[in-house]
PDB file of N, CA and C in Angstrom:
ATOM      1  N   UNK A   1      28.823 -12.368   9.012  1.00  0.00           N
ATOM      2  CA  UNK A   1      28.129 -13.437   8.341  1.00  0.00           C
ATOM      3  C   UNK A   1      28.357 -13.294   6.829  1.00  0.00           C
ATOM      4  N   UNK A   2      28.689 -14.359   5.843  1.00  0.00           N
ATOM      5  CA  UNK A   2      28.648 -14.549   4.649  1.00  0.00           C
ATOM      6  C   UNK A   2      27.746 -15.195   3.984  1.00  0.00           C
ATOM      7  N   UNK A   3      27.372 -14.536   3.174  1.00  0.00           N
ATOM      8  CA  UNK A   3      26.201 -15.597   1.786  1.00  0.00           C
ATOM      9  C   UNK A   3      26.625 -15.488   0.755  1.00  0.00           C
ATOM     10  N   UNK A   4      26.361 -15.943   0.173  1.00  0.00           N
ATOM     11  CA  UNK A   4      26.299 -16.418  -1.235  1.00  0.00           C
ATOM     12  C   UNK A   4      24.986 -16.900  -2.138  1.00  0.00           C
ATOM     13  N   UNK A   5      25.054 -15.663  -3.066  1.00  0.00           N
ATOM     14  CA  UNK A   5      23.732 -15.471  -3.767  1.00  0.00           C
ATOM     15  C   UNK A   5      23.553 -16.118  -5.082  1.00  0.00           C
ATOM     16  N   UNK A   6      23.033 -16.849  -5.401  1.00  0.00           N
ATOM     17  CA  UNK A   6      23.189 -17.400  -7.092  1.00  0.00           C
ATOM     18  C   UNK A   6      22.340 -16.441  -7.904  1.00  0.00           C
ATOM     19  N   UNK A   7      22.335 -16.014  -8.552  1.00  0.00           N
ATOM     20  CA  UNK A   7      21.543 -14.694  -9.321  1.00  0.00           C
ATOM     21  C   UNK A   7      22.012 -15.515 -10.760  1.00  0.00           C
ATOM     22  N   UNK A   8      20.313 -15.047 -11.345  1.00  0.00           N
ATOM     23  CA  UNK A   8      20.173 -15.294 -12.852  1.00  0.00           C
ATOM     24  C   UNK A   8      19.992 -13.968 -13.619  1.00  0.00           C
ATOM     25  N   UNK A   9      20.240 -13.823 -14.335  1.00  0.00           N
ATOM     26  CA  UNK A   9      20.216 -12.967 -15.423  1.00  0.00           C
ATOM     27  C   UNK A   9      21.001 -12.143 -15.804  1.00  0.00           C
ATOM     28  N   UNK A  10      22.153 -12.005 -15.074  1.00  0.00           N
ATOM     29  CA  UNK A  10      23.218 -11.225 -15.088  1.00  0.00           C
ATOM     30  C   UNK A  10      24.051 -11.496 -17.058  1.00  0.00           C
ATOM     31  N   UNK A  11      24.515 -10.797 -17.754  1.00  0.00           N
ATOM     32  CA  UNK A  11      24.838 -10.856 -18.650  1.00  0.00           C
ATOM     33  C   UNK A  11      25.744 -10.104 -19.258  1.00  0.00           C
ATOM     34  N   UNK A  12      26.209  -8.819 -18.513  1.00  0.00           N
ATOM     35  CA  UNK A  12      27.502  -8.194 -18.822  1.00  0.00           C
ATOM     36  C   UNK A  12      28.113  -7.227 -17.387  1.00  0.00           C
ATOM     37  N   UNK A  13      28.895  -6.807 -17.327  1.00  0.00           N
ATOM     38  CA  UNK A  13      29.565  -6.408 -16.579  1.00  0.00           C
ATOM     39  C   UNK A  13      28.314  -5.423 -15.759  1.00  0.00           C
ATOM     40  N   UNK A  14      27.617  -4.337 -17.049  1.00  0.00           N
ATOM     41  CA  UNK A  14      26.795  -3.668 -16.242  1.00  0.00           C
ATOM     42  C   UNK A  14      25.876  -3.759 -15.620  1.00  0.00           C
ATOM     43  N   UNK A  15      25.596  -5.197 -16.080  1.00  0.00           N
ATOM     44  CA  UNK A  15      24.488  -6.122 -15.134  1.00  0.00           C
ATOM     45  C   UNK A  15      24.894  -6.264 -13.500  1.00  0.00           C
ATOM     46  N   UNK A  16      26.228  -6.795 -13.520  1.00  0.00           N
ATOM     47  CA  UNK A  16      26.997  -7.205 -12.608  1.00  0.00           C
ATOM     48  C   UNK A  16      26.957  -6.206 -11.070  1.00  0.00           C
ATOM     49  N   UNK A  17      27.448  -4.633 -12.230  1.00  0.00           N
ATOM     50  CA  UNK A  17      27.260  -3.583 -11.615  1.00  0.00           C
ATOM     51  C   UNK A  17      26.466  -2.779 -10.986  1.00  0.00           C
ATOM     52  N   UNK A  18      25.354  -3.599 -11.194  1.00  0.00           N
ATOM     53  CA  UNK A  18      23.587  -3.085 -11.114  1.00  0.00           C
ATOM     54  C   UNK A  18      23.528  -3.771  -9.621  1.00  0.00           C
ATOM     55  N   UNK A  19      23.788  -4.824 -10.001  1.00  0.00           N
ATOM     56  CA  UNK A  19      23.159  -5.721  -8.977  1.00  0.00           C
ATOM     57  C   UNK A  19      23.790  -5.403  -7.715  1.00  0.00           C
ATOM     58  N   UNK A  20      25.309  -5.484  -7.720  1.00  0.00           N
ATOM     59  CA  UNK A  20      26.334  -5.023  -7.289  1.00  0.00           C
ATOM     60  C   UNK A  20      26.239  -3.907  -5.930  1.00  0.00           C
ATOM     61  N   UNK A  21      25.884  -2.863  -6.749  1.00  0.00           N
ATOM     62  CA  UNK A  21      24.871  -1.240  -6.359  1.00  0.00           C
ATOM     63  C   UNK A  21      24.115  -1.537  -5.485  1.00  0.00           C
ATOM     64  N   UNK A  22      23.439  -2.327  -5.681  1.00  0.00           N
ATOM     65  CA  UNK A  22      21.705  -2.537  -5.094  1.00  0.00           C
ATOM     66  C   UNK A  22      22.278  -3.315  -3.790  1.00  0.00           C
ATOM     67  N   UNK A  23      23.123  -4.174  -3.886  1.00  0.00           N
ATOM     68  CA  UNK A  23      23.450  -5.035  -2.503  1.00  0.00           C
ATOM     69  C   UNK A  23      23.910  -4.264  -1.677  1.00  0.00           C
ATOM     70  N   UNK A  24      25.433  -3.326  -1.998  1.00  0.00           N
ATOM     71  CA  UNK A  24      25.969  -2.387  -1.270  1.00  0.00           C
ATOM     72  C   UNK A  24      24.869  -1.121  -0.585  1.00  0.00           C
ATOM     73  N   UNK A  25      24.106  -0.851  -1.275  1.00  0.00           N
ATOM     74  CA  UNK A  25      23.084   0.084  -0.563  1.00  0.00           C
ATOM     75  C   UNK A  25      22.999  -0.341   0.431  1.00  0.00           C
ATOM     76  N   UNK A  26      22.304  -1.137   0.856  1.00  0.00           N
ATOM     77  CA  UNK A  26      21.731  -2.353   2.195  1.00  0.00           C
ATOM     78  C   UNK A  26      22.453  -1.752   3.226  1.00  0.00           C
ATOM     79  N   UNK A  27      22.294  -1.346   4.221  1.00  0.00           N
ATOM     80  CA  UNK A  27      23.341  -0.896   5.736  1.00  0.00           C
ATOM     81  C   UNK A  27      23.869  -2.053   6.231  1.00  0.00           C
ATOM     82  N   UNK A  28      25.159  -1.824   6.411  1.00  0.00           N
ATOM     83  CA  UNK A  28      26.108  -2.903   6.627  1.00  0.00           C
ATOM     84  C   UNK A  28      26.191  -3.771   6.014  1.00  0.00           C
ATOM     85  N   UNK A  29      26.113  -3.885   4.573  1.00  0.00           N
ATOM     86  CA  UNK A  29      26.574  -5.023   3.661  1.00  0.00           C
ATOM     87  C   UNK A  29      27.523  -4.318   2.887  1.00  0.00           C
ATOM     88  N   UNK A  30      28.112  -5.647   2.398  1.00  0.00           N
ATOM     89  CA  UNK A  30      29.555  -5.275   1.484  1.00  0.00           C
ATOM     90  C   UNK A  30      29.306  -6.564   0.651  1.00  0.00           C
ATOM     91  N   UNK A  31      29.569  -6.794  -0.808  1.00  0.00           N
ATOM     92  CA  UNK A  31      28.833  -7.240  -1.907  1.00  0.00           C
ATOM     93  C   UNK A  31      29.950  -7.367  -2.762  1.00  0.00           C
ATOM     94  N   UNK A  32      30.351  -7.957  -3.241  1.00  0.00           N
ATOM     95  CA  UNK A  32      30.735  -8.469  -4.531  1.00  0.00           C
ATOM     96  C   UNK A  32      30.685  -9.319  -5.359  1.00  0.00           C
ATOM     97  N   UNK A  33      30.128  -9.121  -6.815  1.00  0.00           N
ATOM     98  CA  UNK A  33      29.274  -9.833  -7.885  1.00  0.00           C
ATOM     99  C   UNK A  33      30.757 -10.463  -8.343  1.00  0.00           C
ATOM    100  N   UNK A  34      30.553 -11.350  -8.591  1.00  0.00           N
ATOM    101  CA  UNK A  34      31.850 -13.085  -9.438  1.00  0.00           C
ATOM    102  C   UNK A  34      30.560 -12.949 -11.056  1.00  0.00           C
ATOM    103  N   UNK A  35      30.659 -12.243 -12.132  1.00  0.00           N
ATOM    104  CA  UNK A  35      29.555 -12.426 -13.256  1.00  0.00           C
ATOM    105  C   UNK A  35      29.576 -13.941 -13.630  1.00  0.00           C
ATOM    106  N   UNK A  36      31.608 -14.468 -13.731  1.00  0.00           N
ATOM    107  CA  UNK A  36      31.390 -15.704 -14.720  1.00  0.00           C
ATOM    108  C   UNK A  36      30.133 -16.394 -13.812  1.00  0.00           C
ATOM    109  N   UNK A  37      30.448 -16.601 -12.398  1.00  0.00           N
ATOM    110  CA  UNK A  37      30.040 -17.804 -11.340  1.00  0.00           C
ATOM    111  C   UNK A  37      28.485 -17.417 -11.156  1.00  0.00           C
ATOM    112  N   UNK A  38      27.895 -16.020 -11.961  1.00  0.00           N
ATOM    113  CA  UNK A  38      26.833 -15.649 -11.613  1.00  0.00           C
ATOM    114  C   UNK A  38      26.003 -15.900 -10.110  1.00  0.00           C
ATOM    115  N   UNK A  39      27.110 -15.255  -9.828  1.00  0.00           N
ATOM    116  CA  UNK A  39      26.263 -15.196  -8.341  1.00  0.00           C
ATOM    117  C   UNK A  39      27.330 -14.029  -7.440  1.00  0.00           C
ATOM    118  N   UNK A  40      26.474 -13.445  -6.235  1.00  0.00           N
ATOM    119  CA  UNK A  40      27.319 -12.321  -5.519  1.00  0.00           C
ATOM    120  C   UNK A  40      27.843 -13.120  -3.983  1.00  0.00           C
ATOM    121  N   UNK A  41      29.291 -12.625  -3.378  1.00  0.00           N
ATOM    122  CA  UNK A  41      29.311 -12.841  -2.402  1.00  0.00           C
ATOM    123  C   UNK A  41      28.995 -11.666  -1.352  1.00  0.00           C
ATOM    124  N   UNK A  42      28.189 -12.031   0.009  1.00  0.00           N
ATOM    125  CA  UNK A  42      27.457 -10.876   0.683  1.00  0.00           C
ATOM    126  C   UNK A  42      28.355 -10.809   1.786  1.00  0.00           C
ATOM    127  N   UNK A  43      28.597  -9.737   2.527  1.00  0.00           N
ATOM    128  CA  UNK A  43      29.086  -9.820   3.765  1.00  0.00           C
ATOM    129  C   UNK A  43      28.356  -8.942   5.100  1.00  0.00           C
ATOM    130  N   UNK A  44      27.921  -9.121   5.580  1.00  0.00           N
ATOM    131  CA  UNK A  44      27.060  -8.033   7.009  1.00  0.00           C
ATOM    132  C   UNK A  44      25.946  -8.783   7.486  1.00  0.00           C
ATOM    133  N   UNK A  45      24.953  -8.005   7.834  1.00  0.00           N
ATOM    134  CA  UNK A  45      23.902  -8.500   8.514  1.00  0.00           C
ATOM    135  C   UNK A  45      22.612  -8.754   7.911  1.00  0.00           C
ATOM    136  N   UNK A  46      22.453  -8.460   6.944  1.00  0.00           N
ATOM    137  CA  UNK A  46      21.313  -8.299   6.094  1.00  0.00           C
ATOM    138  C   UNK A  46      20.222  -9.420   5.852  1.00  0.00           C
ATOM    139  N   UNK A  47      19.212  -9.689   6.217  1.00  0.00           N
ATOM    140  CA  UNK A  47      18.586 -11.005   6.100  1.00  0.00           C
ATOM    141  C   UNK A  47      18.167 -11.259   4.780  1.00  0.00           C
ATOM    142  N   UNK A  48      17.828 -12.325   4.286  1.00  0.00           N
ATOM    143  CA  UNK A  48      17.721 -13.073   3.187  1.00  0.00           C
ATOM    144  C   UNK A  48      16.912 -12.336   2.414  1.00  0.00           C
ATOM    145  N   UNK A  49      15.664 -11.931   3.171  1.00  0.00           N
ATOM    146  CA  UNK A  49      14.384 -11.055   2.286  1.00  0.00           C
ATOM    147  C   UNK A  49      14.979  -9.755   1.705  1.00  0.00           C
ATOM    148  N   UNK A  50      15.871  -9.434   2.254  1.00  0.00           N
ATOM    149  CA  UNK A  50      16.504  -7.483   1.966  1.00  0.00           C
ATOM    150  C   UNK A  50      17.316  -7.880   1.067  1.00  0.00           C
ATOM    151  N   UNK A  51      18.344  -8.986   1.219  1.00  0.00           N
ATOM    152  CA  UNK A  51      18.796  -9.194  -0.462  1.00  0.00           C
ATOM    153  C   UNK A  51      18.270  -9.485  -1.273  1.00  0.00           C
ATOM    154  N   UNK A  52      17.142 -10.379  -1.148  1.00  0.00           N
ATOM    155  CA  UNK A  52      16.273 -11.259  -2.237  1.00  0.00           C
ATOM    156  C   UNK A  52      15.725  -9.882  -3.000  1.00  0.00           C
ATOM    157  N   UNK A  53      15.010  -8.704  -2.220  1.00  0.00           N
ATOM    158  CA  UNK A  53      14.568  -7.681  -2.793  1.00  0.00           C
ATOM    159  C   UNK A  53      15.266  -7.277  -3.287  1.00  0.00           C
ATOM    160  N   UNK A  54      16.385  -6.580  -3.281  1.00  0.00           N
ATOM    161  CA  UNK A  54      17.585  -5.509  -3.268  1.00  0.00           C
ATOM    162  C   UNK A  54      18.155  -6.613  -4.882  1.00  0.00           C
ATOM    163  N   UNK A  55      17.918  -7.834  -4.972  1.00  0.00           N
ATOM    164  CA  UNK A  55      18.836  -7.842  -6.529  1.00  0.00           C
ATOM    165  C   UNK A  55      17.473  -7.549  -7.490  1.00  0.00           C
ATOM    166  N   UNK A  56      16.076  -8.308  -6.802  1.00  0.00           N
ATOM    167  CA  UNK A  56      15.273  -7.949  -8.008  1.00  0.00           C
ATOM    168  C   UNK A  56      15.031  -6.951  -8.007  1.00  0.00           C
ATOM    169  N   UNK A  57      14.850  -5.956  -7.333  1.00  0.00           N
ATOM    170  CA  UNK A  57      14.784  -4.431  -7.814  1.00  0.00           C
ATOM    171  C   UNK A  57      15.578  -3.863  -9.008  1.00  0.00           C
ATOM    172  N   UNK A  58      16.794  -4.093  -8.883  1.00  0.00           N
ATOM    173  CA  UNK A  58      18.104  -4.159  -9.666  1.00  0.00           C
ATOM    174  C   UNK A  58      17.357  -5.062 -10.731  1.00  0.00           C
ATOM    175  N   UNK A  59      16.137  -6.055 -11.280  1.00  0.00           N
ATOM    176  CA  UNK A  59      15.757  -6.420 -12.141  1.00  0.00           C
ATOM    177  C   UNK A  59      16.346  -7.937 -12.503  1.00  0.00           C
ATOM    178  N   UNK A  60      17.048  -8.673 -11.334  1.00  0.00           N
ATOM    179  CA  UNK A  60      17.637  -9.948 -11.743  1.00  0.00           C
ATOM    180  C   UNK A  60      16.897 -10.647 -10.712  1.00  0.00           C
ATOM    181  N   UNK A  61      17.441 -12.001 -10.433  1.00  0.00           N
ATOM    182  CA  UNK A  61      16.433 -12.926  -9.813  1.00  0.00           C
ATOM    183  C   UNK A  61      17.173 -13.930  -8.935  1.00  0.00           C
ATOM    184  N   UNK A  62      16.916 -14.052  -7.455  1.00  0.00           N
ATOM    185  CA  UNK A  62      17.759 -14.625  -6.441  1.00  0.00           C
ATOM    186  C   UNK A  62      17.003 -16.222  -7.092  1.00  0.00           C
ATOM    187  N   UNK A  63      17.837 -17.410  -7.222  1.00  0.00           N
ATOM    188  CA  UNK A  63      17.622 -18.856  -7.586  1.00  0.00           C
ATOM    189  C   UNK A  63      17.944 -19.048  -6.316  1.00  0.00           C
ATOM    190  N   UNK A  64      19.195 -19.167  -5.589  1.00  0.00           N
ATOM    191  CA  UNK A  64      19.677 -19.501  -4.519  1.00  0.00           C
ATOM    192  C   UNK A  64      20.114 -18.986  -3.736  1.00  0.00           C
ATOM    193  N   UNK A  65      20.636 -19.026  -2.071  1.00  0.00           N
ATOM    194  CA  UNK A  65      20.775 -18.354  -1.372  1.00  0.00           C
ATOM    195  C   UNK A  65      21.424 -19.458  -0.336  1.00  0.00           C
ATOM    196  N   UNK A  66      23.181 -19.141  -0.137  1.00  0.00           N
ATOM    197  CA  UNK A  66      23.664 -20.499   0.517  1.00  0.00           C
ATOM    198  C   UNK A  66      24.356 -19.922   2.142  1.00  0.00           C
TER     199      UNK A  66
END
């Protein structure tokens, strides 16, 4: 399964990298943050609430979720 996360607040690479971190933790996800497009693409099983947590922990903020 794929998502696609719109995340706000992201603002430099190490932002990117934060958030990045926090998705890949998740068991069985695989994550990669796009900064310009501000938003991450998700890949595994992970339901909506475990990412929604997992970026704001990381301190940024899920807007959307497609």
């Amino acid at each position: 399964m794929e998502k696609k996360l719109m995340i706000e607040g992201m603002m430099c690479r190490h932002c990117a990298a934060r958030v990045e971190q926090a998705l890949n933790a998740l068991p069985g996800v695989c994550a990669a943050v796009d900064l310009p497009g501000q938003c991450a693409v998700v890949r595994g099983e992970a339901d909506e609430d475990a990412l929604r947590r997992a970026v704001e922990s990381a301190g940024y903020r899920v807007t959307e979720i497609r």
